[in-house]
Protein backbone atom coordinates (compact mmCIF):
# COMPACT_ATOMS: atom_id res chain seq x y z
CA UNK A 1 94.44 121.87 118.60
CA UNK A 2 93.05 118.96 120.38
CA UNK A 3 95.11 117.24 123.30
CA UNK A 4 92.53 114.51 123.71
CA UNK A 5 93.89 113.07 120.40
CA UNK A 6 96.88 111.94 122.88
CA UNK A 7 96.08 112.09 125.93
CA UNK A 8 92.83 110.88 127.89
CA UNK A 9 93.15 113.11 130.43
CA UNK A 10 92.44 115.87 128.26
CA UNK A 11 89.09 114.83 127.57
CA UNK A 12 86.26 117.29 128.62
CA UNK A 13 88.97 119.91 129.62
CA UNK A 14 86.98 122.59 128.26
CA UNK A 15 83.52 122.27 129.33
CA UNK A 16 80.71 121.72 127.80
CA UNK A 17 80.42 119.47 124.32
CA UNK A 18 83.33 119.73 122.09
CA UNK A 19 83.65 118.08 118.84
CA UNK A 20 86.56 117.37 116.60
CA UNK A 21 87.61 115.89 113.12
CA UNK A 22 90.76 115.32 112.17
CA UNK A 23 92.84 113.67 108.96
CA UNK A 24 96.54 113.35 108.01
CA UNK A 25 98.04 112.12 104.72
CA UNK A 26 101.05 110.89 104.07
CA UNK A 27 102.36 111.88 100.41
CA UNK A 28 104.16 109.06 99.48
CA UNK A 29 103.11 109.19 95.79
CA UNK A 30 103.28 105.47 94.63
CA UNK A 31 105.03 104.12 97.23
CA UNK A 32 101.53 103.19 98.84
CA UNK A 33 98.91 105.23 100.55
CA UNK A 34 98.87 106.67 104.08
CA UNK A 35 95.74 108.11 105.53
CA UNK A 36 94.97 108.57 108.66
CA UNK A 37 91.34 109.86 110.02
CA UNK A 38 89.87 110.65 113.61
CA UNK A 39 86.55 112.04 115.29
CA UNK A 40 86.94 112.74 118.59
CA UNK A 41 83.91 113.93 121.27
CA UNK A 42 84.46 115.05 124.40
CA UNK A 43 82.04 116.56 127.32
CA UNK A 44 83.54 118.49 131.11
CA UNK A 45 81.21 118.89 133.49
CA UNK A 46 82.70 119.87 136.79
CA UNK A 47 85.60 117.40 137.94
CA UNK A 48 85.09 115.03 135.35
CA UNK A 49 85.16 114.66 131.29
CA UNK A 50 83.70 111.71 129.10
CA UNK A 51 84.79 111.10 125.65
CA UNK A 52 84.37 108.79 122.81
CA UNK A 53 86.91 108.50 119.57
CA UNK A 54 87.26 106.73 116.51
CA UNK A 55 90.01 106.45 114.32
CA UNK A 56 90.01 104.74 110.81
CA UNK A 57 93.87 104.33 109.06
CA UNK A 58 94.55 103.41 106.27
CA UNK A 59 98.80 102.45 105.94
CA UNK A 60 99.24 100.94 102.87
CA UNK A 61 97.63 97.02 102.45
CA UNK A 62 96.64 97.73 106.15
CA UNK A 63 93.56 99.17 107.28
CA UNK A 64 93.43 99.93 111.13
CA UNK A 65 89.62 100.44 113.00
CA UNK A 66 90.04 102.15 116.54
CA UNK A 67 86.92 102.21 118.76
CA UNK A 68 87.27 103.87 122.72
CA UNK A 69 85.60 105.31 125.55
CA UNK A 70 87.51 108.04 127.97
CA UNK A 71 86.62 108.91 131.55
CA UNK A 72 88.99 111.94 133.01
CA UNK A 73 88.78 113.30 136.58
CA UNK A 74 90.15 116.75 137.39
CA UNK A 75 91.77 117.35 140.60
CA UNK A 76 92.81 121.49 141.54
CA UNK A 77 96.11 121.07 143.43
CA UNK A 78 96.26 125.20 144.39
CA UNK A 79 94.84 128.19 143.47
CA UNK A 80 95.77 128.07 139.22
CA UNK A 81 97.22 124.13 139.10
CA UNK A 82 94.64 121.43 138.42
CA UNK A 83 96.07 117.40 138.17
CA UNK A 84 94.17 115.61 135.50
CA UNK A 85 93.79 111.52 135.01
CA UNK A 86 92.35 109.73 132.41
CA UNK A 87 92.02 106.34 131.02
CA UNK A 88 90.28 104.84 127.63
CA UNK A 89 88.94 102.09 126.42
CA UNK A 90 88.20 99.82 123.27
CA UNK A 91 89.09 97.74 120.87
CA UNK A 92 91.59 98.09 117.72
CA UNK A 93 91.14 95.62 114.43
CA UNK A 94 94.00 95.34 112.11
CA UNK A 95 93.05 93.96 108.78
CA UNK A 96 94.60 93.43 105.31
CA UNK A 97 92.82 94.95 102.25
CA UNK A 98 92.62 91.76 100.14
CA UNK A 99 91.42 94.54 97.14
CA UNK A 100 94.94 96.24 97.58
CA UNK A 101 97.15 92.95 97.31
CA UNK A 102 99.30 92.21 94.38
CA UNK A 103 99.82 88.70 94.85
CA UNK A 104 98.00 85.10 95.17
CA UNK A 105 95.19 85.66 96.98
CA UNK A 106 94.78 82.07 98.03
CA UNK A 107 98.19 82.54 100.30
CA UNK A 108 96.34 81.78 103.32
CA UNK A 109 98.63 84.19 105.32
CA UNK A 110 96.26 87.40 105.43
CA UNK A 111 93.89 85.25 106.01
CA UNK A 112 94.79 83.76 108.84
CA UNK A 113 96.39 87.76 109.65
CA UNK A 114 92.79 89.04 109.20
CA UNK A 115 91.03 86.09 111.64
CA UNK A 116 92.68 88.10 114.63
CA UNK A 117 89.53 90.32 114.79
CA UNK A 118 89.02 92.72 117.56
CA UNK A 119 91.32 92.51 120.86
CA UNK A 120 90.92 95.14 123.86
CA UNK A 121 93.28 98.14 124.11
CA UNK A 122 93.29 101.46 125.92
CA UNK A 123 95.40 104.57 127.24
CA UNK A 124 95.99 105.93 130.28
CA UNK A 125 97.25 109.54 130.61
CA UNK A 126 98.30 112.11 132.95
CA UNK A 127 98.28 115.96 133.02
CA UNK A 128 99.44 118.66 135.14
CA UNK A 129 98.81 122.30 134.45
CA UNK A 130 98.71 125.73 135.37
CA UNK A 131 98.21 129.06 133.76
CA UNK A 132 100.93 128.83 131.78
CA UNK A 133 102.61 125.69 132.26
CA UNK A 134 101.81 121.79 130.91
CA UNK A 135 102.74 118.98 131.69
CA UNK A 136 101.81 115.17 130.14
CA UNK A 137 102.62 111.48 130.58
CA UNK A 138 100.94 109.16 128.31
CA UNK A 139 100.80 105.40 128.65
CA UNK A 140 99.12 104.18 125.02
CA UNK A 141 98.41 101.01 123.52
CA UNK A 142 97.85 99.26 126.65
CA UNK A 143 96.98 95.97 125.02
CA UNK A 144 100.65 94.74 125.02
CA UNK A 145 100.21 94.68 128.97
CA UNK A 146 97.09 92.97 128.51
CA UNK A 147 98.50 90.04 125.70
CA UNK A 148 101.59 88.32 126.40
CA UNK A 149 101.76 87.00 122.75
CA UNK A 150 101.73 90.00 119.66
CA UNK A 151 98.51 90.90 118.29
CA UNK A 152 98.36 92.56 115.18
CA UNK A 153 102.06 91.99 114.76
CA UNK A 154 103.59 94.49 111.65
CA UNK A 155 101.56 97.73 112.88
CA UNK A 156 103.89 99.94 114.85
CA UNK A 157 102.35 101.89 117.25
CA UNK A 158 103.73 104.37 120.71
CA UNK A 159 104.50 103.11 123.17
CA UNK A 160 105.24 106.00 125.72
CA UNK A 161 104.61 109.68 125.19
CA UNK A 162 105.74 112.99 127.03
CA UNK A 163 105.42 116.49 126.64
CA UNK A 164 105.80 119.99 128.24
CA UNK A 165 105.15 123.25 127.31
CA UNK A 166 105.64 126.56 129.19
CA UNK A 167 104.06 130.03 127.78
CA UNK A 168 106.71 132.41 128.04
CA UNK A 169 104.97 135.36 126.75
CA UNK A 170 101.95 137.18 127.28
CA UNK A 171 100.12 139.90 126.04
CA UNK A 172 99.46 140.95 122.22
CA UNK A 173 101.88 138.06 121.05
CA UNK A 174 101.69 134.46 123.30
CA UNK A 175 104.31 132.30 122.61
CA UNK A 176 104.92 128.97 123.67
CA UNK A 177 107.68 126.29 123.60
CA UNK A 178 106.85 122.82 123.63
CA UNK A 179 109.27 119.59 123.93
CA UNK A 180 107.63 116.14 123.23
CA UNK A 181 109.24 113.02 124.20
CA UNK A 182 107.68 110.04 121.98
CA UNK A 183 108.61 105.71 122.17
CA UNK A 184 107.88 103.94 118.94
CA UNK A 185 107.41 100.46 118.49
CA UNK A 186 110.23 99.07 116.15
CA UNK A 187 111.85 102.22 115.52
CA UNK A 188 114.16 104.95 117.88
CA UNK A 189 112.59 107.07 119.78
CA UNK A 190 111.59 110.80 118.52
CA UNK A 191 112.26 114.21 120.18
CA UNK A 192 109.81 117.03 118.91
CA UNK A 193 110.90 120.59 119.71
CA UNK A 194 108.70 123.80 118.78
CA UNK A 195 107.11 126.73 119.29
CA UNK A 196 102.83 128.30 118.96
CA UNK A 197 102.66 131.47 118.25
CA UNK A 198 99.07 133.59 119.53
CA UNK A 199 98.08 136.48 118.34
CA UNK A 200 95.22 138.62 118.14
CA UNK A 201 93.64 137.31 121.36
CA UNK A 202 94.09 133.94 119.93
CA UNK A 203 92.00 134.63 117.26
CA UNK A 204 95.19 132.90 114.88
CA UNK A 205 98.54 131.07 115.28
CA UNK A 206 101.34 129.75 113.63
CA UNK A 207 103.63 127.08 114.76
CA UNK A 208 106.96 125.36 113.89
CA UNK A 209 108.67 121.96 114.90
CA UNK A 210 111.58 120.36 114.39
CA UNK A 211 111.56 116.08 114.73
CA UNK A 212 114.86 114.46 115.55
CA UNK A 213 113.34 111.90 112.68
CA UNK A 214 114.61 114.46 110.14
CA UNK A 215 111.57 116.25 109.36
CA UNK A 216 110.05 120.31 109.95
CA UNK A 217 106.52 120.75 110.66
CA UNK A 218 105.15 124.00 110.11
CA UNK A 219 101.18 125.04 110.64
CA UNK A 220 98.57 127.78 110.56
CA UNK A 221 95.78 127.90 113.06
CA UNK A 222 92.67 130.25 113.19
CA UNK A 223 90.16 130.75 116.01
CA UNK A 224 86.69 132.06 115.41
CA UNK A 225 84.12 133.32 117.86
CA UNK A 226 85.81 131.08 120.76
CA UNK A 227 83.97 128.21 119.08
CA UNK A 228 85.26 126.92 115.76
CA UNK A 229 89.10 126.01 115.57
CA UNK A 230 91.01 125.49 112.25
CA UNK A 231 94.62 123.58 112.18
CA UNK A 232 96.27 123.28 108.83
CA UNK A 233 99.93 121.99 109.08
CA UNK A 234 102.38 120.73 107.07
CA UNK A 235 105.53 118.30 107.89
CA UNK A 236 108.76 118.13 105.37
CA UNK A 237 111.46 115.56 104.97
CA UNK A 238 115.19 117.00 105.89
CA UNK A 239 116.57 113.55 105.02
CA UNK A 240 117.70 113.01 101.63
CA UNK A 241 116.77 108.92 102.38
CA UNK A 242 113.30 109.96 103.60
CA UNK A 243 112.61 111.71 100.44
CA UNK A 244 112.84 108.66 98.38
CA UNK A 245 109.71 107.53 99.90
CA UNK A 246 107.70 110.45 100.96
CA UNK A 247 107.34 114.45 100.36
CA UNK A 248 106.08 115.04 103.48
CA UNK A 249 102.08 114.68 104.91
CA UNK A 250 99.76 117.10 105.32
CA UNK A 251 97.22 117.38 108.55
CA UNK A 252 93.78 119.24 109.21
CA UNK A 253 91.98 119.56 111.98
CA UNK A 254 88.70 121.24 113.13
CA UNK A 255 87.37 121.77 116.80
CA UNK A 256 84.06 122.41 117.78
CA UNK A 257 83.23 123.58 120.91
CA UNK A 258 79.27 123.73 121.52
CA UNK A 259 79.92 124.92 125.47
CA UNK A 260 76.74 123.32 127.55
């Protein structure tokens, strides 16, 4: 629905003013809460794009404040392929929710955890595309190039990203394969392999994944007027030792695009 949520080259893509909201939520019943929430802006105008996000997570004790700023510049390589680079940045806070711990709250620990404050971070991302096919490169978090000590140490974040996609058919029903490549902090890295469905002019879609961390993602998108995009989606546990601590997490998304 929104590449920009990934990459920074993607911002201001389509022209004009384009605004987005989007939230996730990770059932995990008791276990603790998981909620993640973004707003996303983005403006093209000729070669370039601007864009501004914000993201505000909630994962568990933690709560996570994401503030950036995104310049893109497009570059057309021939006659239907255009190279696209972009780079954010901001600053990330990582903070423990003294209200959510169950403990002594004179430990001086998240304390000290929650002096940290603001520290500098940023993306830098890469796309090529044509008609039909995309290709991305994503370089996130760039903060643990900029600190040679951990910062907010116990938040796992990306660390590389990759995807491609390649429409294979046209006409009354587009479809679309997509392979994304992803590096997490702490953990192995994840393979994502699906397929969007178009139909109806791309007035509505329906997509399906499959995540080499044991899990099926399945969504329902609908396009109205060219203007206003809805993304509902929902992602399922395959792994009987997943399941003890979540049901799966739902995601919605809306897209705004107010053209010039």
């Amino acid at each position: 629905l929104n590449e920009y949520l990934y990459n920074p080259a993607m911002a201001g893509k389509k022209e004009g003013l384009n605004l987005g909201a989007f939230y996730k939520n990770n059932l995990t019943g008791s276990n603790g809460q998981t909620v993640a929430n973004t707003l996303t802006l983005d403006y093209g105008m000729g070669k370039s794009g601007f864009g501004l996000t914000v993201n505000t997570d909630k994962d568990g004790v933690l709560n996570v404040n994401r503030f950036s700023a995104t310049y893109a510049y497009n570059l057309k390589t021939s006659a239907n392929g255009n190279l696209r680079f972009g780079l954010s940045a901001g600053v990330t806070s990582l903070k423990v929710n003294m209200a959510d711990v169950i403990g002594d709250l004179d430990d001086p620990i998240p304390s000290q955890f929650n002096d940290q404050g603001y520290v500098f971070d940023g993306d830098l991302g890469v796309n090529y595309a044509t008609d039909k096919l995309s290709l991305s490169v994503v370089a996130p978090n760039l903060r643990s190039l900029i600190y040679t000590e951990n910062v907010n140490d116990g938040y796992n974040y990306t660390t590389f990203y990759a995807a491609a996609a390649y429409q294979v058919t046209d006409g009354t029903i587009k479809l679309t394969p997509k392979a994304m490549f992803r590096g997490l902090k702490g953990y192995e890295s994840v393979l994502d392999l699906g397929v969007n469905a178009q139909f109806l002019e791309d007035k509505f879609n329906l997509l399906a994944f499959y995540h080499t961390s044991n899990n099926l993602s399945f969504g329902v998108g609908f396009n109205i007027l060219s203007k206003y995009q809805l993304q509902a989606s929902y992602s399922l546990p395959i792994n009987s030792n997943l399941q003890k601590y979540t049901y799966g997490n739902v995601e919605l998304g809306l897209k705004i695009n107010l053209y010039k």
